[in-house]
Protein backbone atom coordinates (compact mmCIF):
# COMPACT_ATOMS: atom_id res chain seq x y z
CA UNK A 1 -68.50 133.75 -74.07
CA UNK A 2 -67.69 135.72 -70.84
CA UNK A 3 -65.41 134.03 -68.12
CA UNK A 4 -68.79 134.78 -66.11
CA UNK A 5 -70.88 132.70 -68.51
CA UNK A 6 -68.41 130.34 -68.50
CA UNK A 7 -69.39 129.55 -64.70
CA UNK A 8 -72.44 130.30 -64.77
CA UNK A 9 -72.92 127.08 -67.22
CA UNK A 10 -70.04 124.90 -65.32
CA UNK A 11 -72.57 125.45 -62.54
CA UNK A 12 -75.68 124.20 -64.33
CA UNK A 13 -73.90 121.21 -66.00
CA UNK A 14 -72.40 120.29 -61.99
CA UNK A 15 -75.39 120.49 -60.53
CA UNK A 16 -76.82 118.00 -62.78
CA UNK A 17 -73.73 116.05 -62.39
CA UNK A 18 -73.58 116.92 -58.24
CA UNK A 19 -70.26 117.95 -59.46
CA UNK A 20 -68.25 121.12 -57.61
CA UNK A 21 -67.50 123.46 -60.61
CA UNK A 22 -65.17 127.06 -59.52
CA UNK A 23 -63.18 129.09 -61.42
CA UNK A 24 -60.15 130.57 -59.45
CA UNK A 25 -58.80 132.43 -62.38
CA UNK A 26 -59.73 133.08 -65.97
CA UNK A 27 -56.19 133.52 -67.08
CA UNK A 28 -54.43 130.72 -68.85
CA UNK A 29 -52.10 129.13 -67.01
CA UNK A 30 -48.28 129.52 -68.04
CA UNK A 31 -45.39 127.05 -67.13
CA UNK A 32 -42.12 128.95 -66.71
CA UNK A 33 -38.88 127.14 -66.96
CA UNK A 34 -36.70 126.62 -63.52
CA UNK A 35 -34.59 130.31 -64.58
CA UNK A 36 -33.53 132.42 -67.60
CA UNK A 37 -30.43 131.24 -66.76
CA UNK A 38 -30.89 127.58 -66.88
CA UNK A 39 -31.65 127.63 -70.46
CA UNK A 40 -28.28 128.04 -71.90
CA UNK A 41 -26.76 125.08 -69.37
CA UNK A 42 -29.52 122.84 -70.71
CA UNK A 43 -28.77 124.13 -74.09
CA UNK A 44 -25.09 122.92 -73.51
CA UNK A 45 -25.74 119.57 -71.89
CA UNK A 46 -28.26 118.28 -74.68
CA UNK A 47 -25.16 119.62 -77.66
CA UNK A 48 -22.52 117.75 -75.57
CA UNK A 49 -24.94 114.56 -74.88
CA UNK A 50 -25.85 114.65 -78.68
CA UNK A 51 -22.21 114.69 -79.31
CA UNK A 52 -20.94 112.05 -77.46
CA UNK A 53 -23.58 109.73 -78.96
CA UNK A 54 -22.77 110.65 -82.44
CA UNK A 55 -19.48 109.71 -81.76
CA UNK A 56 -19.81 106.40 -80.07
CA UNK A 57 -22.54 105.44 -82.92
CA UNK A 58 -19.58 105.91 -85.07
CA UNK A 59 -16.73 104.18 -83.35
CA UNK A 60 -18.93 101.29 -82.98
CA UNK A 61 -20.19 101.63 -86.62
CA UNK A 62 -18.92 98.60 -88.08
CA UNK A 63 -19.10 96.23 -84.97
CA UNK A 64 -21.95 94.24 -86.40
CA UNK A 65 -20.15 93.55 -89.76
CA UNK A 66 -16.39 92.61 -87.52
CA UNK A 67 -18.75 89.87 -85.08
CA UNK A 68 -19.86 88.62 -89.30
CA UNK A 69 -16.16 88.39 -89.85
CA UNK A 70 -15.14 86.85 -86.57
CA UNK A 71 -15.90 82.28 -87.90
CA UNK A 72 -13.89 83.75 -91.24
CA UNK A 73 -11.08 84.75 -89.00
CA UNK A 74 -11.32 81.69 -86.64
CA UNK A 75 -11.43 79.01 -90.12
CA UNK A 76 -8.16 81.34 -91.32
CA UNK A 77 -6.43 80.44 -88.11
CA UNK A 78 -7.20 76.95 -88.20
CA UNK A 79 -5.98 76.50 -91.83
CA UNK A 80 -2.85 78.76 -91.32
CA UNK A 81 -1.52 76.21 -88.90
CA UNK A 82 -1.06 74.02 -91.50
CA UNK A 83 -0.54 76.17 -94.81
CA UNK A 84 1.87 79.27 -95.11
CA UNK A 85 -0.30 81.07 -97.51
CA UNK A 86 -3.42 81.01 -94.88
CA UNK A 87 -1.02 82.07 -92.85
CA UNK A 88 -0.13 85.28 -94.66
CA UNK A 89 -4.17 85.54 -95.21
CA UNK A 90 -4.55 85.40 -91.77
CA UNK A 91 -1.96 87.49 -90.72
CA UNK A 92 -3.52 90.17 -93.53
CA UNK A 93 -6.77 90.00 -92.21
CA UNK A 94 -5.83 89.93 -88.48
CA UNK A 95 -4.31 93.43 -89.29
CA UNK A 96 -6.81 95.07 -91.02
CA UNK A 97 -9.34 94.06 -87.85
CA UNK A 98 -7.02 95.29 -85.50
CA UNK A 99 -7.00 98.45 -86.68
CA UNK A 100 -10.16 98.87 -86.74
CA UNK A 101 -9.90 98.40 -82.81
CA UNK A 102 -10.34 94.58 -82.51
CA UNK A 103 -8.07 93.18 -80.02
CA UNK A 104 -7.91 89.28 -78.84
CA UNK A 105 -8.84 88.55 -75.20
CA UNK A 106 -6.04 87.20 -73.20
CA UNK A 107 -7.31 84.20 -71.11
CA UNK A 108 -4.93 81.17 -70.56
CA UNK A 109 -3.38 81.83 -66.85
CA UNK A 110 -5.64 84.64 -66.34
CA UNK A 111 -8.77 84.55 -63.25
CA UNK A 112 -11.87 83.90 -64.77
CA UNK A 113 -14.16 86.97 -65.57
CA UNK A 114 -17.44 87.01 -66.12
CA UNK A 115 -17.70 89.94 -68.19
CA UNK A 116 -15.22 88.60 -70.86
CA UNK A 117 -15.42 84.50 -70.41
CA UNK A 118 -18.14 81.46 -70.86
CA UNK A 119 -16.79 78.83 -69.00
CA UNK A 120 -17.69 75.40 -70.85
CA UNK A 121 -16.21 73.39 -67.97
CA UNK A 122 -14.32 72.65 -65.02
CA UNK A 123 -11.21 71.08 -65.23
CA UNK A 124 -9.32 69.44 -61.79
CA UNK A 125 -6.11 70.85 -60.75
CA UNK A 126 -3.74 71.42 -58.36
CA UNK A 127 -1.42 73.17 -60.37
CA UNK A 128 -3.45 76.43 -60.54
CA UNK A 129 -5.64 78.57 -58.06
CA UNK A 130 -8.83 77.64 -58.48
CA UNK A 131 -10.78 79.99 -60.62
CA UNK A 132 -7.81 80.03 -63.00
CA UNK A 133 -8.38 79.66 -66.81
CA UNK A 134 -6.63 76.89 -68.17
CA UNK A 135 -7.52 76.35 -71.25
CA UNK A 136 -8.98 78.41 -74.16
CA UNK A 137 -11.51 76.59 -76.31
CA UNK A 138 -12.86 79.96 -78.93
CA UNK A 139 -10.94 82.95 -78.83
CA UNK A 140 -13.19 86.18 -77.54
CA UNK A 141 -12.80 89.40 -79.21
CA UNK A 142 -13.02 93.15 -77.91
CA UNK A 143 -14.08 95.83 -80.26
CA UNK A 144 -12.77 99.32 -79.09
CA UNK A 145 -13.17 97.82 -75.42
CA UNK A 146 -16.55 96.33 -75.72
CA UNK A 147 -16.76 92.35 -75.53
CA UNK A 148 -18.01 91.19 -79.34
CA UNK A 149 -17.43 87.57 -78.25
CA UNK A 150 -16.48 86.01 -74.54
CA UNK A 151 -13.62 83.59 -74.78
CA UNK A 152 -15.13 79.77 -74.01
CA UNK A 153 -12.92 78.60 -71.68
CA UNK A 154 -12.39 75.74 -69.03
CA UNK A 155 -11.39 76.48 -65.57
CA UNK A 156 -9.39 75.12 -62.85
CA UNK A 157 -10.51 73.50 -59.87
CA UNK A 158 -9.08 71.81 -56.92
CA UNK A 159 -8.84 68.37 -56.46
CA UNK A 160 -10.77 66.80 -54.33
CA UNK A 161 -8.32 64.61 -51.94
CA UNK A 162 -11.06 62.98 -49.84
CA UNK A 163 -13.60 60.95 -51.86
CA UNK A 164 -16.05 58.82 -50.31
């Protein structure tokens, strides 16, 4: 079919539609990307992007089986307080974790964060600047400096001198 037959019968089906039915050009339109030149850049960006994701899928390969691990590790602490061998079992463990990149969050003394403690409660003080963790109920975890598990902590607050 010509391009011309092509409008004539646009037209026909339009007017029975009162639809408006041109034809600017009869060559296909073609998208061309921004330059020549931008093509190897993108090229570049999407290799480095795909690389940097393959890597951080592996260095955080094995978080989901460490947060499994993490009540085995608390229950060894518990019992290693009272038994040397837990102790050693703990100690073994504890190791093998760490190198792996889990690391304990410090949080006794420290201001309370948000992004790596659950505060259970409040606790009156005037000791401490309010805000202050003072005492560590679970121990939080990072894996290769993401949180696994927040600390759940209490935190200080002032005392309130004037109670009516």
């Amino acid at each position: 079919m010509s391009p011309e037959e092509k409008e004539d019968q646009c037209n026909s089906e339009a007017k029975s539609r009162s639809l408006n039915c041109s034809f600017a050009s009869t060559e296909p339109v073609r998208r061309t990307p921004r330059s020549a030149n931008a093509l190897p850049a993108d090229l570049d960006n999407v290799l480095r992007r795909s690389a940097r994701e393959k890597e951080e899928n592996v260095k955080y390969a094995s978080e989901k089986l460490i947060a499994k691990l993490l009540p085995v590790l608390d229950s060894l602490d518990q019992a290693a307080k009272h038994d040397e061998g837990t102790k050693v079992l703990y100690a073994q463990l504890l190791g093998i974790l760490s190198a792996e990149g889990l690391t304990a969050i410090d949080a006794v003394g420290k201001k309370f964060d948000p992004y790596q403690h659950e505060a259970l409660f409040q606790v009156e003080t005037g000791e401490l600047e309010e805000g202050t963790v003072v005492e560590e109920i679970q121990k939080g975890y990072l894996f290769n400096s993401r949180v696994v598990r927040f600390s759940k902590v209490a935190v200080a607050k002032p005392l309130n001198a004037a109670k009516i």
